[in-house]
PDB file of N, CA and C in Angstrom:
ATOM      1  N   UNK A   1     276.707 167.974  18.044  1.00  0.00           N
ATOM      2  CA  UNK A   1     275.833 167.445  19.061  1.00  0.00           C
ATOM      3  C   UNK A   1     274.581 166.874  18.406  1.00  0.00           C
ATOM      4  N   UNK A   2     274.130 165.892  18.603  1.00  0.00           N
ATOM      5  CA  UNK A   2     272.717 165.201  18.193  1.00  0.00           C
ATOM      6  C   UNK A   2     271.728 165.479  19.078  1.00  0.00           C
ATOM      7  N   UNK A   3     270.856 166.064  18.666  1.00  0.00           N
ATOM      8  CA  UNK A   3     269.514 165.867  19.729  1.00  0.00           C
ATOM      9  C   UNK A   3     268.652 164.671  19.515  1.00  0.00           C
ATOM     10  N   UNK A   4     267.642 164.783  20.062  1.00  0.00           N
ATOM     11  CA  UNK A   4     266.878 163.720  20.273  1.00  0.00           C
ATOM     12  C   UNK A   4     265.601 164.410  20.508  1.00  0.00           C
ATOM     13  N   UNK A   5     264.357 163.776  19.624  1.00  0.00           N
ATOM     14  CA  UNK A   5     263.190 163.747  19.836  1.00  0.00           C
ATOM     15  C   UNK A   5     262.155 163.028  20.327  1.00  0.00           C
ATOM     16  N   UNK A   6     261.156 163.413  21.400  1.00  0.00           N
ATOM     17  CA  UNK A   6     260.716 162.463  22.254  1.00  0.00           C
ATOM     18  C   UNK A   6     259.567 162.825  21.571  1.00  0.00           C
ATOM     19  N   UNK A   7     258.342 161.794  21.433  1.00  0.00           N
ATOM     20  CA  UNK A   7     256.969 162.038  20.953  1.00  0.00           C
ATOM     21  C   UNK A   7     256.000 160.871  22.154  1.00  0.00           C
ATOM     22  N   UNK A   8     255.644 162.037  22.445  1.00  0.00           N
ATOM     23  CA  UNK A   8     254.470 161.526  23.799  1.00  0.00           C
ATOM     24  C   UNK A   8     253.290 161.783  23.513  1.00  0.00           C
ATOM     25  N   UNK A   9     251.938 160.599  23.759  1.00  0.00           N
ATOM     26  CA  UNK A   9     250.669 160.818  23.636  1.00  0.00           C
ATOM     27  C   UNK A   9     249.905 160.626  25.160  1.00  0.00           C
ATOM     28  N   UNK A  10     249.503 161.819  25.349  1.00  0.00           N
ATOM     29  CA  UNK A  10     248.642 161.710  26.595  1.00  0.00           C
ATOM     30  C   UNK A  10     247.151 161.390  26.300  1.00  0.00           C
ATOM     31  N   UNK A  11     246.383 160.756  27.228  1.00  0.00           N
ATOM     32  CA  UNK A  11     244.741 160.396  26.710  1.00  0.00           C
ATOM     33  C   UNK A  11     244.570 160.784  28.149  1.00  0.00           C
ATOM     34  N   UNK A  12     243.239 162.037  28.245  1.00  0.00           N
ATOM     35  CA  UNK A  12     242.458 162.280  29.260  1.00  0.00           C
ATOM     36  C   UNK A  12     241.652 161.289  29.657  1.00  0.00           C
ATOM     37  N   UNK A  13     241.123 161.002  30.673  1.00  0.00           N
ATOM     38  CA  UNK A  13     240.429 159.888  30.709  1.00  0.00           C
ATOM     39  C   UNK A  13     238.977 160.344  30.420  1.00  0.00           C
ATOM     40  N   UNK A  14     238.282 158.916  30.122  1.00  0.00           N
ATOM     41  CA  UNK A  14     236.631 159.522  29.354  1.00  0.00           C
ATOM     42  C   UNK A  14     235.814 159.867  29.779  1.00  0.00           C
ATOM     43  N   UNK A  15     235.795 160.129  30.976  1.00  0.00           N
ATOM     44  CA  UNK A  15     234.704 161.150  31.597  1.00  0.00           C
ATOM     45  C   UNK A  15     235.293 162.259  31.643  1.00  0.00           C
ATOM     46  N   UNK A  16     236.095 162.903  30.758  1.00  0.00           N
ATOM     47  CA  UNK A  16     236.341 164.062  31.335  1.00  0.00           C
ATOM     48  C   UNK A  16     236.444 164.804  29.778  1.00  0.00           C
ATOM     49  N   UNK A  17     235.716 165.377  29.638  1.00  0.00           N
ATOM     50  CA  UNK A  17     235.462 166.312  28.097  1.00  0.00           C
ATOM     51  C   UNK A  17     234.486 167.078  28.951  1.00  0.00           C
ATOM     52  N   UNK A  18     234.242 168.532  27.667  1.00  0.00           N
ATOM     53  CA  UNK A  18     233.860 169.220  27.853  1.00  0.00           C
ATOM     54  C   UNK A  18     234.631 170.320  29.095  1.00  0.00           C
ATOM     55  N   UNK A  19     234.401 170.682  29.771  1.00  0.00           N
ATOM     56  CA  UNK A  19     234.786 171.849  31.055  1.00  0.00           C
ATOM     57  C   UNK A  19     236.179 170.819  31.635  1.00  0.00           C
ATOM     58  N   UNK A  20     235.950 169.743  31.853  1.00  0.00           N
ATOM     59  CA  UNK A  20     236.775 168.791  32.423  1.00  0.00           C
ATOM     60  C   UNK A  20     238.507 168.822  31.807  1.00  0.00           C
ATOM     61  N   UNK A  21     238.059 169.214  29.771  1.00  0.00           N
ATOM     62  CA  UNK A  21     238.998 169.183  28.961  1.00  0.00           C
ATOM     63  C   UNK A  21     240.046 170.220  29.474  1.00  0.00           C
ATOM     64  N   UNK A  22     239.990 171.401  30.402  1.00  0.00           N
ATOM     65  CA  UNK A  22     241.057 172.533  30.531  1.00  0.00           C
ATOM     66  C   UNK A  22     241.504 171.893  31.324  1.00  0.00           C
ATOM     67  N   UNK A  23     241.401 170.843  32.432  1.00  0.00           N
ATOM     68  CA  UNK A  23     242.112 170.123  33.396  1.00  0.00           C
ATOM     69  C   UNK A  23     243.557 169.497  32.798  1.00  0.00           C
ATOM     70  N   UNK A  24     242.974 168.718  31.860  1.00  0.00           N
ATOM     71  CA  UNK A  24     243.721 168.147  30.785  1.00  0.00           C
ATOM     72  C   UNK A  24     244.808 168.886  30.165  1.00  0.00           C
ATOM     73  N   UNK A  25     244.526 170.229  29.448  1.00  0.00           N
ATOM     74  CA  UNK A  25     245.459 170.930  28.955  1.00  0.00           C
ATOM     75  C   UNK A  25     245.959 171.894  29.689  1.00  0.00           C
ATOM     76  N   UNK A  26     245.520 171.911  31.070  1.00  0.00           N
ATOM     77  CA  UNK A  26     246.224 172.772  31.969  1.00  0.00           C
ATOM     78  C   UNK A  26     247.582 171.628  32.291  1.00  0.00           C
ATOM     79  N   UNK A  27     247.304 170.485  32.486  1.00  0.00           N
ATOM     80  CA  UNK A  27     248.478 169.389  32.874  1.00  0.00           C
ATOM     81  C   UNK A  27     249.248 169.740  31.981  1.00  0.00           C
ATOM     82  N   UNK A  28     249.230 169.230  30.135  1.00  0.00           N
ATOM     83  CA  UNK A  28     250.378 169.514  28.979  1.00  0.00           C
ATOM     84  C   UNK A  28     250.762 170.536  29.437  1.00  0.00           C
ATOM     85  N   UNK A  29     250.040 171.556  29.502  1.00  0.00           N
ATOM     86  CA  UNK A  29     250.797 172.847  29.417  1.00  0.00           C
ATOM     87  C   UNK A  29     251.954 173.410  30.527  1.00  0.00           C
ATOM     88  N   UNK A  30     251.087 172.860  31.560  1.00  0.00           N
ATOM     89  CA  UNK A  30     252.276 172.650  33.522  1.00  0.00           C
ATOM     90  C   UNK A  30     253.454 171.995  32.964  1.00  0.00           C
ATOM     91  N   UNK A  31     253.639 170.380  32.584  1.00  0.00           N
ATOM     92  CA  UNK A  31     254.625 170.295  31.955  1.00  0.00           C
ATOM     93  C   UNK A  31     255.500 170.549  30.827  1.00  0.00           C
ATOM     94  N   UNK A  32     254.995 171.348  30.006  1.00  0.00           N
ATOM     95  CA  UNK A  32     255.972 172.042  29.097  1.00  0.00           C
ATOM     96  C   UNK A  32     256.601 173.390  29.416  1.00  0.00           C
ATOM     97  N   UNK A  33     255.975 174.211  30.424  1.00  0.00           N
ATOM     98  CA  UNK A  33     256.264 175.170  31.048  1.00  0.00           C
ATOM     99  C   UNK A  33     257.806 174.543  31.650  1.00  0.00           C
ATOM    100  N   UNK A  34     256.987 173.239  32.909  1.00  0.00           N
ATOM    101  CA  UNK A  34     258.030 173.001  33.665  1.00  0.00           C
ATOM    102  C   UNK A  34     259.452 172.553  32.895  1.00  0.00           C
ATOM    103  N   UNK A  35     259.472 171.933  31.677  1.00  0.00           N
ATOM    104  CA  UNK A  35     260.429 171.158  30.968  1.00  0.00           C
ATOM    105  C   UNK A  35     261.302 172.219  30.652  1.00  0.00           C
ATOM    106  N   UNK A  36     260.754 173.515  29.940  1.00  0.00           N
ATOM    107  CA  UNK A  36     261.478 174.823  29.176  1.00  0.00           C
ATOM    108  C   UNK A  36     262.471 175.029  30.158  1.00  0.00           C
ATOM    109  N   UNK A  37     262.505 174.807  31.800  1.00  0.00           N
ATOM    110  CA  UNK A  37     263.269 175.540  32.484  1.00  0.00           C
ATOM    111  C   UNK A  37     264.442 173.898  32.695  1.00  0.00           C
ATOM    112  N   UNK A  38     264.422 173.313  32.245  1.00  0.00           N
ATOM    113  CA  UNK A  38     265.529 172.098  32.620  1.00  0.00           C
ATOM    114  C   UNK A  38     266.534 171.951  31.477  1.00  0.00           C
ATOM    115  N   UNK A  39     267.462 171.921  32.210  1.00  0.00           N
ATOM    116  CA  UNK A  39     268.590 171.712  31.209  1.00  0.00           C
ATOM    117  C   UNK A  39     268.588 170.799  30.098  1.00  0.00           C
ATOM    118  N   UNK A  40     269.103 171.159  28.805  1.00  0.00           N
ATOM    119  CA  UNK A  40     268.955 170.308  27.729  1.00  0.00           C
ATOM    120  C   UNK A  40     267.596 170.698  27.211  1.00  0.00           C
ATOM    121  N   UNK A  41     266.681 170.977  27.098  1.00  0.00           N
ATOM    122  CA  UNK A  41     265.360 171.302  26.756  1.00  0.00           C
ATOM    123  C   UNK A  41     265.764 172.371  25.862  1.00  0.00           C
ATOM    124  N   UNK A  42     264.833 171.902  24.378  1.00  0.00           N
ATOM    125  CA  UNK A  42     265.044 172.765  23.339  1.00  0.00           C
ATOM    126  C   UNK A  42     263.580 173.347  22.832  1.00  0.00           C
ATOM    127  N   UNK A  43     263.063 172.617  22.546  1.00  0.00           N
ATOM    128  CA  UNK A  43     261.366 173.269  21.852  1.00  0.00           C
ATOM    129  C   UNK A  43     260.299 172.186  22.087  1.00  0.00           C
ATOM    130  N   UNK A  44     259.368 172.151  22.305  1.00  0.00           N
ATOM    131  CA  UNK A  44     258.130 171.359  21.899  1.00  0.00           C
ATOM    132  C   UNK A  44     257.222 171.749  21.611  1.00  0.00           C
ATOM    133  N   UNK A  45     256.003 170.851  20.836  1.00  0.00           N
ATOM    134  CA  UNK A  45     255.058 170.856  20.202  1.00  0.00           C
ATOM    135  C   UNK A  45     254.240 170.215  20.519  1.00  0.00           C
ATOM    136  N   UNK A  46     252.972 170.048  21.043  1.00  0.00           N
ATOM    137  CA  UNK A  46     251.702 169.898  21.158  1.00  0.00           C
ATOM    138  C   UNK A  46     250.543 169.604  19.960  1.00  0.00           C
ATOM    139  N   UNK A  47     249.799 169.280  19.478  1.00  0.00           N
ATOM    140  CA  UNK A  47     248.774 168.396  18.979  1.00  0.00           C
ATOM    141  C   UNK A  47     247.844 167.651  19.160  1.00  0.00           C
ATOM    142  N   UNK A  48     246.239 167.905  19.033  1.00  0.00           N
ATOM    143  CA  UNK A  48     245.161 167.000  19.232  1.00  0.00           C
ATOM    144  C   UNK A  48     245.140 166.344  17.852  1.00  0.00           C
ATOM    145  N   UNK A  49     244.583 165.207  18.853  1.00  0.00           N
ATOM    146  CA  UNK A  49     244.846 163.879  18.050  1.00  0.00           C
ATOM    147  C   UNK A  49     243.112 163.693  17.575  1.00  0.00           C
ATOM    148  N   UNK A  50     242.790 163.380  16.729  1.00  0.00           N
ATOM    149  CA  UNK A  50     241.456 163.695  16.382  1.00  0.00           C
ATOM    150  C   UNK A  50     240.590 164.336  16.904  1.00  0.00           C
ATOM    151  N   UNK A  51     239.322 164.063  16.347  1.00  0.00           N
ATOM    152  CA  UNK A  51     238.223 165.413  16.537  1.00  0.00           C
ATOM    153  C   UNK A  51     237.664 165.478  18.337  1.00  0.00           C
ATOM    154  N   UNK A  52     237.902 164.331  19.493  1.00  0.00           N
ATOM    155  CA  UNK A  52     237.527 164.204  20.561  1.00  0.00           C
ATOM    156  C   UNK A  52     237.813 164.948  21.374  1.00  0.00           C
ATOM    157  N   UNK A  53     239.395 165.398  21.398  1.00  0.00           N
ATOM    158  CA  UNK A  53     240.225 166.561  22.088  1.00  0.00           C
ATOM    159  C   UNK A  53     239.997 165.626  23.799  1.00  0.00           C
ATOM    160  N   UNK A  54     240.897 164.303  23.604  1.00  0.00           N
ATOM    161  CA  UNK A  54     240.929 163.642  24.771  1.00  0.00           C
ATOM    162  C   UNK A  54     242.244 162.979  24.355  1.00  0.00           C
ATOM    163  N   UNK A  55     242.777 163.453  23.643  1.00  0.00           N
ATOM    164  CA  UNK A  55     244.469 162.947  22.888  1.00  0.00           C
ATOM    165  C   UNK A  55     245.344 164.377  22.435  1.00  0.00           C
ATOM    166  N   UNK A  56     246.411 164.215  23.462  1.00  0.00           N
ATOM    167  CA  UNK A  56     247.540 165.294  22.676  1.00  0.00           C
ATOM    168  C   UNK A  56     248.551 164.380  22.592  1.00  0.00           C
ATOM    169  N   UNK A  57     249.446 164.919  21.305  1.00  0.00           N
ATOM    170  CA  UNK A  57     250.591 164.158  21.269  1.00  0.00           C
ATOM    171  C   UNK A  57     251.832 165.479  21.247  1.00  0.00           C
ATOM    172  N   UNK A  58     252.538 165.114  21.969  1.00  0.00           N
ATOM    173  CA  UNK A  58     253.779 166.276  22.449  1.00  0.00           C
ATOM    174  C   UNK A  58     254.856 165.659  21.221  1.00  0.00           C
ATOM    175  N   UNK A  59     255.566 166.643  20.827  1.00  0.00           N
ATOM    176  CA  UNK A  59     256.866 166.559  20.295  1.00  0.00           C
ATOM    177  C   UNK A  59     257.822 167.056  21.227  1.00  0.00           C
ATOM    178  N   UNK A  60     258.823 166.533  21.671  1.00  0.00           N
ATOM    179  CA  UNK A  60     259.842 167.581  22.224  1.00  0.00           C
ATOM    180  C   UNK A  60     260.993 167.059  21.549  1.00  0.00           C
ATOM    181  N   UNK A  61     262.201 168.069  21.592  1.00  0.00           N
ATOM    182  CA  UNK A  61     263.442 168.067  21.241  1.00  0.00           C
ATOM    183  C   UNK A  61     264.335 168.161  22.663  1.00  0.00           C
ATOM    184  N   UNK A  62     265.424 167.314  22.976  1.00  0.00           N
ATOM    185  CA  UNK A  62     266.309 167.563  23.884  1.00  0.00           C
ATOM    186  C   UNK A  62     267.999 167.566  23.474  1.00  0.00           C
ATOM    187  N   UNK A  63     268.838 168.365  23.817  1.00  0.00           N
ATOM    188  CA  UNK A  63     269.970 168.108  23.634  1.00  0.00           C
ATOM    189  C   UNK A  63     270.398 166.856  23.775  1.00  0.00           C
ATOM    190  N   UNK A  64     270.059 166.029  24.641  1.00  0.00           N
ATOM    191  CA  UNK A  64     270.805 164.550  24.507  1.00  0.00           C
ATOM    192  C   UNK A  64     269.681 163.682  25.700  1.00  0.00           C
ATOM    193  N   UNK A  65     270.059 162.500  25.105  1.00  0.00           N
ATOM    194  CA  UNK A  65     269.183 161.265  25.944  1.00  0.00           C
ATOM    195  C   UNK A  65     268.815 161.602  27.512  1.00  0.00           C
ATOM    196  N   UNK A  66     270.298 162.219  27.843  1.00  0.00           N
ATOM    197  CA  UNK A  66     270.583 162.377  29.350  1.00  0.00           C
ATOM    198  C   UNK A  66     269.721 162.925  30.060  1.00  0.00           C
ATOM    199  N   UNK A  67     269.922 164.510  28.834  1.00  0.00           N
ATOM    200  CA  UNK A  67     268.856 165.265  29.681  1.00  0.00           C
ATOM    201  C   UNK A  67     267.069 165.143  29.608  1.00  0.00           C
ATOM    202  N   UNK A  68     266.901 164.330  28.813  1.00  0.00           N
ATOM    203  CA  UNK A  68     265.685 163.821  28.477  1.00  0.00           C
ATOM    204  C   UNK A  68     265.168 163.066  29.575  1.00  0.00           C
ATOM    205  N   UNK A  69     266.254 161.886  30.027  1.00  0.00           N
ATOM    206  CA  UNK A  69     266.170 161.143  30.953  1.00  0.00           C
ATOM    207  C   UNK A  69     266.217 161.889  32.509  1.00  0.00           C
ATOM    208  N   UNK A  70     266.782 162.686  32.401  1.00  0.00           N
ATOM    209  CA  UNK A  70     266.500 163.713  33.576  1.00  0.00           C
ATOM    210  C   UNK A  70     265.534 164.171  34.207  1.00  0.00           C
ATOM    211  N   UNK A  71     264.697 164.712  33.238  1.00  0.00           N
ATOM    212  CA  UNK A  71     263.312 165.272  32.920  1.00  0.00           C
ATOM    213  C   UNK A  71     262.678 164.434  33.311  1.00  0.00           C
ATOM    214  N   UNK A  72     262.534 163.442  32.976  1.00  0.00           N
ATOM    215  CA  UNK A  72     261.936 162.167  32.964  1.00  0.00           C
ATOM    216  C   UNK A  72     261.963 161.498  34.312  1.00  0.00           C
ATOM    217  N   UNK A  73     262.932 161.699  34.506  1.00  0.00           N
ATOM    218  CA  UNK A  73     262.909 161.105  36.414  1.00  0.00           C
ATOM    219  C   UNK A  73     262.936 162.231  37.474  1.00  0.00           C
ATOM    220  N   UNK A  74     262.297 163.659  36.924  1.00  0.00           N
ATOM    221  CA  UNK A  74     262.888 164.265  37.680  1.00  0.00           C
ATOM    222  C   UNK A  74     261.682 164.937  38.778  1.00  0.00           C
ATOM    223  N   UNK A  75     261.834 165.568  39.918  1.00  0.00           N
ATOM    224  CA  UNK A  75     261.027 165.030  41.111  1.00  0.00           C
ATOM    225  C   UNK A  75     259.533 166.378  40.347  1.00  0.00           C
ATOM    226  N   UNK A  76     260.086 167.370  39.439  1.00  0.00           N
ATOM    227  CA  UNK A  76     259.137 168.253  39.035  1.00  0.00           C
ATOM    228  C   UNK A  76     258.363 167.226  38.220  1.00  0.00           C
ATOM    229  N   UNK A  77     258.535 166.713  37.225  1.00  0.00           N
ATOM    230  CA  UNK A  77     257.491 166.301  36.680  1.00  0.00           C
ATOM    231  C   UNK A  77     256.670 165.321  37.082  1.00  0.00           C
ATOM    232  N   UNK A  78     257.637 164.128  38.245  1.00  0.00           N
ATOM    233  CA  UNK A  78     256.456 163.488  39.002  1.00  0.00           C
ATOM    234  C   UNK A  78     255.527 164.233  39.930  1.00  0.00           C
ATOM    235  N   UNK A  79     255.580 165.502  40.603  1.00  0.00           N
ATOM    236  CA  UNK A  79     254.960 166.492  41.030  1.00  0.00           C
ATOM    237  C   UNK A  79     253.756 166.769  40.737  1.00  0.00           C
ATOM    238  N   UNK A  80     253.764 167.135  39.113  1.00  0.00           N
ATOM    239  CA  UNK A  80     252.986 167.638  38.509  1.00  0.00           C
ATOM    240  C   UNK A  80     251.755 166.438  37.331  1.00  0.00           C
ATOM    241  N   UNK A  81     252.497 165.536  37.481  1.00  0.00           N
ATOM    242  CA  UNK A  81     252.129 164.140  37.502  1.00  0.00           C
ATOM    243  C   UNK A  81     250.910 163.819  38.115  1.00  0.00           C
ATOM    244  N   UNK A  82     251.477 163.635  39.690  1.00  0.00           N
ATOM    245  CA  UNK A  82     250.405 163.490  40.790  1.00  0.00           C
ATOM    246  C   UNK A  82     249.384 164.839  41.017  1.00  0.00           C
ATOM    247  N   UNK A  83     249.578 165.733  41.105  1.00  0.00           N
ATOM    248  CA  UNK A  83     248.645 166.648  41.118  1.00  0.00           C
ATOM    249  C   UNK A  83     247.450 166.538  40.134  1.00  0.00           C
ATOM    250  N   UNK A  84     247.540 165.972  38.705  1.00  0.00           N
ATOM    251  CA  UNK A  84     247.020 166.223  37.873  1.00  0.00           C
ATOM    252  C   UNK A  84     246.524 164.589  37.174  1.00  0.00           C
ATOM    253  N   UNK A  85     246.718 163.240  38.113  1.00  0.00           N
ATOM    254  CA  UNK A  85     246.699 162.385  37.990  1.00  0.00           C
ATOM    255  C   UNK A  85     244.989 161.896  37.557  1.00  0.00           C
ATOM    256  N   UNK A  86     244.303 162.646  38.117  1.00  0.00           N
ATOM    257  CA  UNK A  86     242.633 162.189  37.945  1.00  0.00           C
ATOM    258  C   UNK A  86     242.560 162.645  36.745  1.00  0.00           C
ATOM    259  N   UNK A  87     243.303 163.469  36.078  1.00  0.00           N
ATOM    260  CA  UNK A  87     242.534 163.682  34.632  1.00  0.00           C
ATOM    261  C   UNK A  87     242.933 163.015  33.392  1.00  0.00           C
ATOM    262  N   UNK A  88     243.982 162.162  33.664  1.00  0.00           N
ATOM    263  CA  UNK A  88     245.117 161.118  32.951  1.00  0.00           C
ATOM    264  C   UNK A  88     244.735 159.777  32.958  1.00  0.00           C
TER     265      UNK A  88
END
């Protein structure tokens, strides 16, 4: 079986540092929670992207495109998407 690695960079938007920043990593973190429980989902990784901490870049691993693409269209993560849309 081949997996597949997805590498995603999220940018908080710029008014929002400082206290604003847990908004931000409460979102990554909602969706990696939510991803662990979907089929095909293997591990990911998280990373700030320089010293601003208004950039993470996600690694994830999925069993196959499919289920990646799943994830990806799937009604949880637009959910959690919109909930968390002002800080994106």
């Amino acid at each position: 079986m081949t997996w597949i690695r997805v590498i995603s960079t999220k940018v908080a938007k710029p008014l929002l540092y400082g206290c604003e920043t847990n908004c931000f990593v409460t979102y990554v973190n909602k969706l990696t929670n939510a991803a662990r429980s979907k089929s095909g989902f293997i591990e990911s990784d998280s990373h700030w992207k320089g010293d601003k901490y208004d950039t993470i870049v996600s690694i994830s691993t999925w069993s196959s495109k499919e289920s990646w693409d799943n994830w990806l269209k799937s009604q949880t993560r637009d959910t959690i998407y919109k909930k968390h849309e002002s800080v994106i």
